[in-house]
Protein backbone atom coordinates (compact mmCIF):
# COMPACT_ATOMS: atom_id res chain seq x y z
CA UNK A 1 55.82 161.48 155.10
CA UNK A 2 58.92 163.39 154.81
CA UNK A 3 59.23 166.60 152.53
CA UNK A 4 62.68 167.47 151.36
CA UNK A 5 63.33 170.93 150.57
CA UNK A 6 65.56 170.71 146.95
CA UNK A 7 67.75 173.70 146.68
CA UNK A 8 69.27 174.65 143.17
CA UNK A 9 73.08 174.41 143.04
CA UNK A 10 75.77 175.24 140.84
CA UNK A 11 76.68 171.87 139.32
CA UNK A 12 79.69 169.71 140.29
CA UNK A 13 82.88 169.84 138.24
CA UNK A 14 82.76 165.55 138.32
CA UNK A 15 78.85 166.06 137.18
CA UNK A 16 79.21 168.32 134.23
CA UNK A 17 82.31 166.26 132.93
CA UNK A 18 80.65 162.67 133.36
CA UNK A 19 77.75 164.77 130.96
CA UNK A 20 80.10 165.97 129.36
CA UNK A 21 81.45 162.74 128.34
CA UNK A 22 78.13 160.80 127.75
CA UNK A 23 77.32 163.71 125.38
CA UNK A 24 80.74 163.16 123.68
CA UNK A 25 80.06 159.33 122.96
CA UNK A 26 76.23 160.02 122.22
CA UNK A 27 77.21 162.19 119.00
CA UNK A 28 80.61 160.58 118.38
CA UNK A 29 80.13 156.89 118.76
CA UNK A 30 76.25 156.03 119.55
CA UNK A 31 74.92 154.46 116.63
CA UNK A 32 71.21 155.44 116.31
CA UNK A 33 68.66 153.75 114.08
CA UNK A 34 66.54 156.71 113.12
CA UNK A 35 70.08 157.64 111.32
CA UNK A 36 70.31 154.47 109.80
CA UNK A 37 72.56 153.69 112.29
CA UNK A 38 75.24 156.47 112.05
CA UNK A 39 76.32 158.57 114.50
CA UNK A 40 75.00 162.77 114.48
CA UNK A 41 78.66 164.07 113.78
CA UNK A 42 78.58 161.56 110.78
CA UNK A 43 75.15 163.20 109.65
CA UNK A 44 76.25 166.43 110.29
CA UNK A 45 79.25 166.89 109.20
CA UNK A 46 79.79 164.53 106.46
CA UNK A 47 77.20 165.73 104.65
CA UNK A 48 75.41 164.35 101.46
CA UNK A 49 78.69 162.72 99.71
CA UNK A 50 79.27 160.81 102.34
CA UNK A 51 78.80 156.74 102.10
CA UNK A 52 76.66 156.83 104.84
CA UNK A 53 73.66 158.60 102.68
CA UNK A 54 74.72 156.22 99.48
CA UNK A 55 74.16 153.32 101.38
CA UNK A 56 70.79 154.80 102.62
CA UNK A 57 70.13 155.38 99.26
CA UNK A 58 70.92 151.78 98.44
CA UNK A 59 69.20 150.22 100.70
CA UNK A 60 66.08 153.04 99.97
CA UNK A 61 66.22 151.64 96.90
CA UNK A 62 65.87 147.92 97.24
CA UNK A 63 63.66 147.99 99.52
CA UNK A 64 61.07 149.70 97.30
């Protein structure tokens, strides 16, 4: 059995933009279901008025 020794290192430049860039379509584009499927930014900065909370609402609604 081999044992590796892991020694922290500053971060690549490629590695924090590829996170960078998954983080960017995670909150921009990524629909999630526990937002009835909207995106955070849409949540966030939207806010209430938005259609994405009336349709919520709507669908709140009927389904009751």
């Amino acid at each position: 059995m081999k044992m590796f020794i892991l020694k922290a290192t500053r971060p690549s430049k490629k590695l924090e933009q590829g996170i960078g860039k998954y983080i960017n379509i995670y909150n921009t584009e990524r629909l999630h279901q526990t937002l009835d499927y909207a995106t955070p930014d849409e949540m966030y900065f939207k806010g209430v008025n938005n259609q994405v909370f009336q349709s919520r609402e709507m669908l709140l609604d009927v389904a009751s």
